[in-house]
Protein backbone atom coordinates (compact mmCIF):
# COMPACT_ATOMS: atom_id res chain seq x y z
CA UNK A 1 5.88 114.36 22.17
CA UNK A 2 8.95 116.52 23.44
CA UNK A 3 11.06 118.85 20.86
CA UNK A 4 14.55 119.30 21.31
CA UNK A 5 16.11 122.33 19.49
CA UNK A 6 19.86 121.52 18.36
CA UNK A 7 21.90 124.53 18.76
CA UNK A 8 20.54 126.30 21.49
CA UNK A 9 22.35 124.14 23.99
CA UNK A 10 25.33 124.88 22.23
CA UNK A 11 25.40 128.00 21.77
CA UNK A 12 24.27 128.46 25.63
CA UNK A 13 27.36 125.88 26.81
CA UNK A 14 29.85 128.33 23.83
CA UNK A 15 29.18 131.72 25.80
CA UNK A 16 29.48 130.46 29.25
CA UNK A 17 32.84 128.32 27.84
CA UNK A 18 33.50 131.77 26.58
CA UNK A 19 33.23 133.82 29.80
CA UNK A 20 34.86 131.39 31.97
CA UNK A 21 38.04 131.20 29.66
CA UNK A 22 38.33 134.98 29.72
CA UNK A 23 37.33 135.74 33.05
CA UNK A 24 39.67 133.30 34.17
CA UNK A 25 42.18 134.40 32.08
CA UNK A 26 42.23 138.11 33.77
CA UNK A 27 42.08 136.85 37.10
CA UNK A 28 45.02 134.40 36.82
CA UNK A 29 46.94 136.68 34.24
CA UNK A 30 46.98 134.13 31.73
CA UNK A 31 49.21 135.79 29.21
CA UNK A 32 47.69 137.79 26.49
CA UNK A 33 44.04 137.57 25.98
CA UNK A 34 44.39 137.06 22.27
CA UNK A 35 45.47 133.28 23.14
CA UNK A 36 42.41 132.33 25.03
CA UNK A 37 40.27 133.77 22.55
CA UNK A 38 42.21 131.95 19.43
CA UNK A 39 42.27 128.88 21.43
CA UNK A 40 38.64 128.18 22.59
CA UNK A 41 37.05 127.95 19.56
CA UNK A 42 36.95 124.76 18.23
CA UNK A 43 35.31 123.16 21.51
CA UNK A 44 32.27 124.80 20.15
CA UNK A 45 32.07 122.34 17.28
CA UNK A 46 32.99 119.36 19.62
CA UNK A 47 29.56 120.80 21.87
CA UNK A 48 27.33 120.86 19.24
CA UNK A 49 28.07 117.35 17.65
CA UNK A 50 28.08 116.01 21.08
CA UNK A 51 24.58 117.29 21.66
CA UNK A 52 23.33 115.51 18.32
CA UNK A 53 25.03 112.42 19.27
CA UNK A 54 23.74 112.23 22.77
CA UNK A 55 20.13 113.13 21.51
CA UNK A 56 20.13 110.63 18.82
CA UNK A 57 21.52 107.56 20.82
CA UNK A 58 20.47 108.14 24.56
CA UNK A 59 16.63 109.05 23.71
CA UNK A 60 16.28 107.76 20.25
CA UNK A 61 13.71 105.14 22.12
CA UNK A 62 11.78 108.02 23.13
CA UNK A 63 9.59 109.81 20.73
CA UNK A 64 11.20 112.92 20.12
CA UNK A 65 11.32 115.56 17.89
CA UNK A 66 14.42 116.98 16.97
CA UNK A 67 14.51 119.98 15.49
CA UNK A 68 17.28 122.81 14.32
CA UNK A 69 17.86 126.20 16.11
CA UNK A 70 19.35 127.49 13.47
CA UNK A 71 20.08 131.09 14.11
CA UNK A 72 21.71 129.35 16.97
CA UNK A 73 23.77 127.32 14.34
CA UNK A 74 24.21 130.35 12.70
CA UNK A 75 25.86 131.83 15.62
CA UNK A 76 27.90 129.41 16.58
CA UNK A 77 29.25 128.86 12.73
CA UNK A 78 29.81 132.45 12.81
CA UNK A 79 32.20 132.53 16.08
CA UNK A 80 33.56 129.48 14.53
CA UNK A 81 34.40 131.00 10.92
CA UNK A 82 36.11 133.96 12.91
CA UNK A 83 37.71 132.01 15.44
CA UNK A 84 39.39 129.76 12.31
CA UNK A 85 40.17 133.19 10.59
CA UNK A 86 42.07 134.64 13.38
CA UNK A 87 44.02 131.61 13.75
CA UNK A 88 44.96 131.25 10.24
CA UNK A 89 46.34 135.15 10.41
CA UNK A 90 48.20 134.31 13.41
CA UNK A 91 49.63 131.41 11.70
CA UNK A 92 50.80 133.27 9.49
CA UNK A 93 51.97 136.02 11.22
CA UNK A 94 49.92 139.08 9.83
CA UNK A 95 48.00 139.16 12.84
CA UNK A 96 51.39 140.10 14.77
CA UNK A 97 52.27 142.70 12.27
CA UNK A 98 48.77 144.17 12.59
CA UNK A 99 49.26 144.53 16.39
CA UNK A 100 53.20 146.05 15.56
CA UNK A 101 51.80 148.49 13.04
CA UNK A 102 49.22 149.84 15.65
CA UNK A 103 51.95 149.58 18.64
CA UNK A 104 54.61 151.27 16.39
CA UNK A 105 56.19 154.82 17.54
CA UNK A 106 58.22 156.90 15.63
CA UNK A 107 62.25 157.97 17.49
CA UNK A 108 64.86 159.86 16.58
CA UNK A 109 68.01 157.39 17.19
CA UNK A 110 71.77 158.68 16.92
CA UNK A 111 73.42 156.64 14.30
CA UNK A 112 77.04 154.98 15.65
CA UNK A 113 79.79 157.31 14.39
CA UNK A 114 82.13 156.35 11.63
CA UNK A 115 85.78 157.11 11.93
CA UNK A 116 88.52 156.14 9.06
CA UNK A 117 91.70 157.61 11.09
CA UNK A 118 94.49 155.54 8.51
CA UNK A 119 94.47 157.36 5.75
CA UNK A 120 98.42 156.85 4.68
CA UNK A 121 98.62 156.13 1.26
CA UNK A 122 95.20 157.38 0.52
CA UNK A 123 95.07 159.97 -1.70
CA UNK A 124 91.15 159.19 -3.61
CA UNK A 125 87.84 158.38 -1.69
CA UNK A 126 84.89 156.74 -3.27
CA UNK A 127 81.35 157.29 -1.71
CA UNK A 128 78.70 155.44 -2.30
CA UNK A 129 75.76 157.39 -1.18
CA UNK A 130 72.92 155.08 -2.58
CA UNK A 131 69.40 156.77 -1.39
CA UNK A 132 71.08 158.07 2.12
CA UNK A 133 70.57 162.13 2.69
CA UNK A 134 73.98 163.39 3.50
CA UNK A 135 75.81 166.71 3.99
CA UNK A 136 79.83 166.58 2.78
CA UNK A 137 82.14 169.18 4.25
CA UNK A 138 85.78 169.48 3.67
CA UNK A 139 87.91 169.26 6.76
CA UNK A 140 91.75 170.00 8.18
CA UNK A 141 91.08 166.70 9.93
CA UNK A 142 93.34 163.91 8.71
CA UNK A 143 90.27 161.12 9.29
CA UNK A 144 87.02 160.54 6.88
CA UNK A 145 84.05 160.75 9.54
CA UNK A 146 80.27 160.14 9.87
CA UNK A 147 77.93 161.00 12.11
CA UNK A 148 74.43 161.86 12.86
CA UNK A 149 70.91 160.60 13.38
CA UNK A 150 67.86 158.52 11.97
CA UNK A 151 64.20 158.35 12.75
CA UNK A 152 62.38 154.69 12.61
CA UNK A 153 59.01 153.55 13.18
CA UNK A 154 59.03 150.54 15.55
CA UNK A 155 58.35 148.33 18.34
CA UNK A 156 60.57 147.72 21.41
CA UNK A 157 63.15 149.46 22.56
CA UNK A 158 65.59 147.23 20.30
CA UNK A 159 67.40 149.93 17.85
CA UNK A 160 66.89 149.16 14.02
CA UNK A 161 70.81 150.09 13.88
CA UNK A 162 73.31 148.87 16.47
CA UNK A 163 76.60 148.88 14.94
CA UNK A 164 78.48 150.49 11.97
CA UNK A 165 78.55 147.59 9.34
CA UNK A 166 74.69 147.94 9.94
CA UNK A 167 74.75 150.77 7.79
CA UNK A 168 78.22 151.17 6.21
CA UNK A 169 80.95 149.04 4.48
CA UNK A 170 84.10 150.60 4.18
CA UNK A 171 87.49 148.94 2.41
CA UNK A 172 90.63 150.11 0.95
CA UNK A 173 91.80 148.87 -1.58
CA UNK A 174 95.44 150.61 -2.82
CA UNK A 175 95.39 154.05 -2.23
CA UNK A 176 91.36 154.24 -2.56
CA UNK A 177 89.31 154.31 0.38
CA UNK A 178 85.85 153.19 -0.66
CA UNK A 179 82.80 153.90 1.64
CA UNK A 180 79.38 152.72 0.30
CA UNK A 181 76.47 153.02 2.63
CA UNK A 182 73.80 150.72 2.96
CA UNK A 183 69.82 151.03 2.87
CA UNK A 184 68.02 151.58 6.29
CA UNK A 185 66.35 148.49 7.89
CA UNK A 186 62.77 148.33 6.91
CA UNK A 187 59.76 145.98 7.42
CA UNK A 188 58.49 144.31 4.24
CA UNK A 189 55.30 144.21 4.64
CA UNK A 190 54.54 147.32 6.86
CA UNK A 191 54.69 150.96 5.51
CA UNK A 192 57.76 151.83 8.13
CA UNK A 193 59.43 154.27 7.87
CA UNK A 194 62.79 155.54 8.01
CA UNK A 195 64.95 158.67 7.37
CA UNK A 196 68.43 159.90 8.42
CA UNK A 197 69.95 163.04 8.55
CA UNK A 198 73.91 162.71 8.29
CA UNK A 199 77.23 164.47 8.20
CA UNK A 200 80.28 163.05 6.53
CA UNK A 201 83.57 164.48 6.90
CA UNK A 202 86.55 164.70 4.11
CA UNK A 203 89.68 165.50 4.32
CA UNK A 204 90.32 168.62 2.36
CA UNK A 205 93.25 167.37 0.70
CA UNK A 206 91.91 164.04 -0.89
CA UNK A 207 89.79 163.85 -4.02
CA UNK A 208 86.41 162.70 -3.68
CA UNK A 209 84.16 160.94 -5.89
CA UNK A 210 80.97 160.77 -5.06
CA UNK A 211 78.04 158.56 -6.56
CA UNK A 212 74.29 158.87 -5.55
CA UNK A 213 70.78 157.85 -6.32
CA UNK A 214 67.79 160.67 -5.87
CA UNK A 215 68.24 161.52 -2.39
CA UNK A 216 69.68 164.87 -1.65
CA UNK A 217 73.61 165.80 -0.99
CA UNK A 218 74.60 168.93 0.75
CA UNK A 219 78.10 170.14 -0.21
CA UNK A 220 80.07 172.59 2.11
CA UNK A 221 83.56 173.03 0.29
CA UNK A 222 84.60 175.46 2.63
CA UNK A 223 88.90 175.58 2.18
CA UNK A 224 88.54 172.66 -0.14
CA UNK A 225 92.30 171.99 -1.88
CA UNK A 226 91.67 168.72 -4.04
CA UNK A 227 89.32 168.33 -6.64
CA UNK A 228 85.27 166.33 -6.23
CA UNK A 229 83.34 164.72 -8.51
CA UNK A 230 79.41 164.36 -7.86
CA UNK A 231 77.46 161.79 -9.93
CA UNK A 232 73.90 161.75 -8.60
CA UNK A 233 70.18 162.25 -10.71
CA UNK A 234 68.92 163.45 -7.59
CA UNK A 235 69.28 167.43 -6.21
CA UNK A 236 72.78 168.92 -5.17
CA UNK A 237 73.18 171.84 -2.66
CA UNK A 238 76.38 173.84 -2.69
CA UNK A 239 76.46 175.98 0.10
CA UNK A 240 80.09 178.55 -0.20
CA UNK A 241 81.64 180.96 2.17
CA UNK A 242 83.94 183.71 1.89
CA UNK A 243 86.59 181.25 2.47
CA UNK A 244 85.69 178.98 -0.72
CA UNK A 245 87.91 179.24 -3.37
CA UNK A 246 86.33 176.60 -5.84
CA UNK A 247 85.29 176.34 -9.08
CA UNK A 248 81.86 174.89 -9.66
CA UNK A 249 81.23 173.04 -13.09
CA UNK A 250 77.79 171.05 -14.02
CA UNK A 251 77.76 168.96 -16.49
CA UNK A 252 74.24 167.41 -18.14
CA UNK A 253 71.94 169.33 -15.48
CA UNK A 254 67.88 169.53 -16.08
CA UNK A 255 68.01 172.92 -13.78
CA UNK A 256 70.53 175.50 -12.61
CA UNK A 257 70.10 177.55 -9.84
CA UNK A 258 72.32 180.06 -8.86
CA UNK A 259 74.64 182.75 -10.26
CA UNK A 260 75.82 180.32 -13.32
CA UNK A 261 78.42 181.51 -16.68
CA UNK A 262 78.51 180.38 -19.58
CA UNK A 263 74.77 178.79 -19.42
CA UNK A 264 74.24 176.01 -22.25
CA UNK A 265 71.79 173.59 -23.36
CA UNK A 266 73.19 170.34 -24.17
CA UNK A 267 70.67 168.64 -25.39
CA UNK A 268 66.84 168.92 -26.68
CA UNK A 269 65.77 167.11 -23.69
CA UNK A 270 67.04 170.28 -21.89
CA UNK A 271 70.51 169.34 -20.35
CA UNK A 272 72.80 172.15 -19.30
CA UNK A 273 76.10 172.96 -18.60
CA UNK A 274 77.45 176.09 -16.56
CA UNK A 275 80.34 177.06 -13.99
CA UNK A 276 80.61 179.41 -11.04
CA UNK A 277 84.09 180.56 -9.53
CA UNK A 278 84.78 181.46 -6.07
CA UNK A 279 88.46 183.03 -5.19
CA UNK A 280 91.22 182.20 -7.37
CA UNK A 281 89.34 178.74 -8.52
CA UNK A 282 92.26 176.47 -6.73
CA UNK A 283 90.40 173.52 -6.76
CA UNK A 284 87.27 172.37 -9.03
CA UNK A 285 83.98 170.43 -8.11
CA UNK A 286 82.43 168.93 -11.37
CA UNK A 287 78.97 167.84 -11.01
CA UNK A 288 77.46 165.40 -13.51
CA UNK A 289 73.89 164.24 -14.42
CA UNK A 290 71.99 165.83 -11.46
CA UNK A 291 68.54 167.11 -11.79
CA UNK A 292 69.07 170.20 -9.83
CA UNK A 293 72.17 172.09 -8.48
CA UNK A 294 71.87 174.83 -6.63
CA UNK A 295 74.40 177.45 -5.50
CA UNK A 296 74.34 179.44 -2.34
């Protein structure tokens, strides 16, 4: 009486399939190897339910034994279980962000300058800052300007930002120019990462008011000859020269750092209020609700 073991002709015929696809595959340059190897799998269930077919109808005359190989079945179920996870993550698309997250380099990109040269009839800019980093300087320039650069974590040589509205969206509206900047790109589902380290430019003869979230603004009044406003809960940096002639007021601030007057508490949740004066005080920056402002 003969035995025939189902599976072990299987399994044989699903590592020979196996080799063949992949050797074939990196002769011939058949694309990325990934394919072959999502794609051969099921023919391993089509072998092994051929081989029970073909051994139950061809010799069921003869007396045979049939029996089950089943760490052989095992196997193959096992290839076959990973074979129909693979496919379902590359249905779905994780198994491309996988292979982004691992291929993913961090640059340092220049962000595409902003330039507002028509400022007639302007005499108030509103910024915007939302979570962006910046550093505000007054300038004898007659345009509002922004420039610098951005790091992002990505594939390809495709830049995250391209274009100005990418980042930016500007409009006047009477004699207000408003300027609100927009979030960096970001991938949803991947821990990418992006930062930017800008400079924006104001003329020192319009009145800026500034709102921002808990990033960081830099101010550099320098010969500043209108009056700012900063409303941010995050930190604010005033860096002054011997040409600033400014007076500095905070209004509602957790922590004061710097030479401050006139030091109050506000509140019993510890909210201060103080001013610093530079020259003859010609023009005033007020700054409201921050957690932090510190004076250089």
């Amino acid at each position: 009486m003969r035995t025939w073991r189902v599976g072990s002709f299987s399994m044989g015929a699903a590592l020979l399939l196996l080799g063949v696809v992949l050797l074939l595959s990196q002769i011939f340059k058949w694309g990325d190897t990934n394919v072959a190897l999502l794609s051969w799998w099921p023919i391993i269930f089509i072998i092994l339910g051929a081989e029970i077919i073909v051994y139950l109808t061809v010799f069921k005359k003869e007396k045979k034994t049939i029996e089950y190989d089943f760490i052989s079945i095992i196997f193959i179920t096992v290839i076959g279980t990973c074979g129909l996870v693979m496919t379902m993550l590359s249905t779905s698309g994780l198994l491309d962000l996988a292979g982004q997250a691992v291929k993913a380099e961090v640059r340092t990109m220049d962000l595409p300058s902003y330039e507002e040269r028509s400022l007639n009839g302007i005499s108030r800019i509103v910024v915007e800052s939302g979570s962006f980093p910046l550093t505000i300087e007054s300038t004898e320039a007659k345009t509002v300007s922004l420039f610098g650069t951005y790091q992002e974590e990505t594939v390809g040589d495709q830049p995250l930002i391209e274009n100005v509205s990418d980042y930016i969206l500007s409009e006047k509206k009477g004699d207000t120019l408003f300027v609100k900047l927009k979030e960096l790109p970001h991938q949803r589902f991947l821990n990418h990462y992006n930062d930017a380290d800008a400079t924006l430019l104001i003329p020192a003869n319009k009145q800026l008011e500034i709102k921002g979230s808990e990033s960081h603004l830099t101010f550099k009044p320098r010969e500043l000859k209108s009056n700012w406003s900063i409303d941010t809960p995050g930190m604010v940096t005033i860096e002054t020269d011997d040409q600033t002639d400014t007076e500095i007021e905070a209004r509602h601030v957790y922590e004061l750092e710097g030479a401050w007057k006139d030091v109050k508490n506000l509140t019993e949740q510890g909210l201060k209020s103080g001013h610093i004066s530079f020259g003859k005080g010609t023009s005033t920056m007020t700054v409201n609700h921050a957690h932090i402002v510190e004076v250089d």
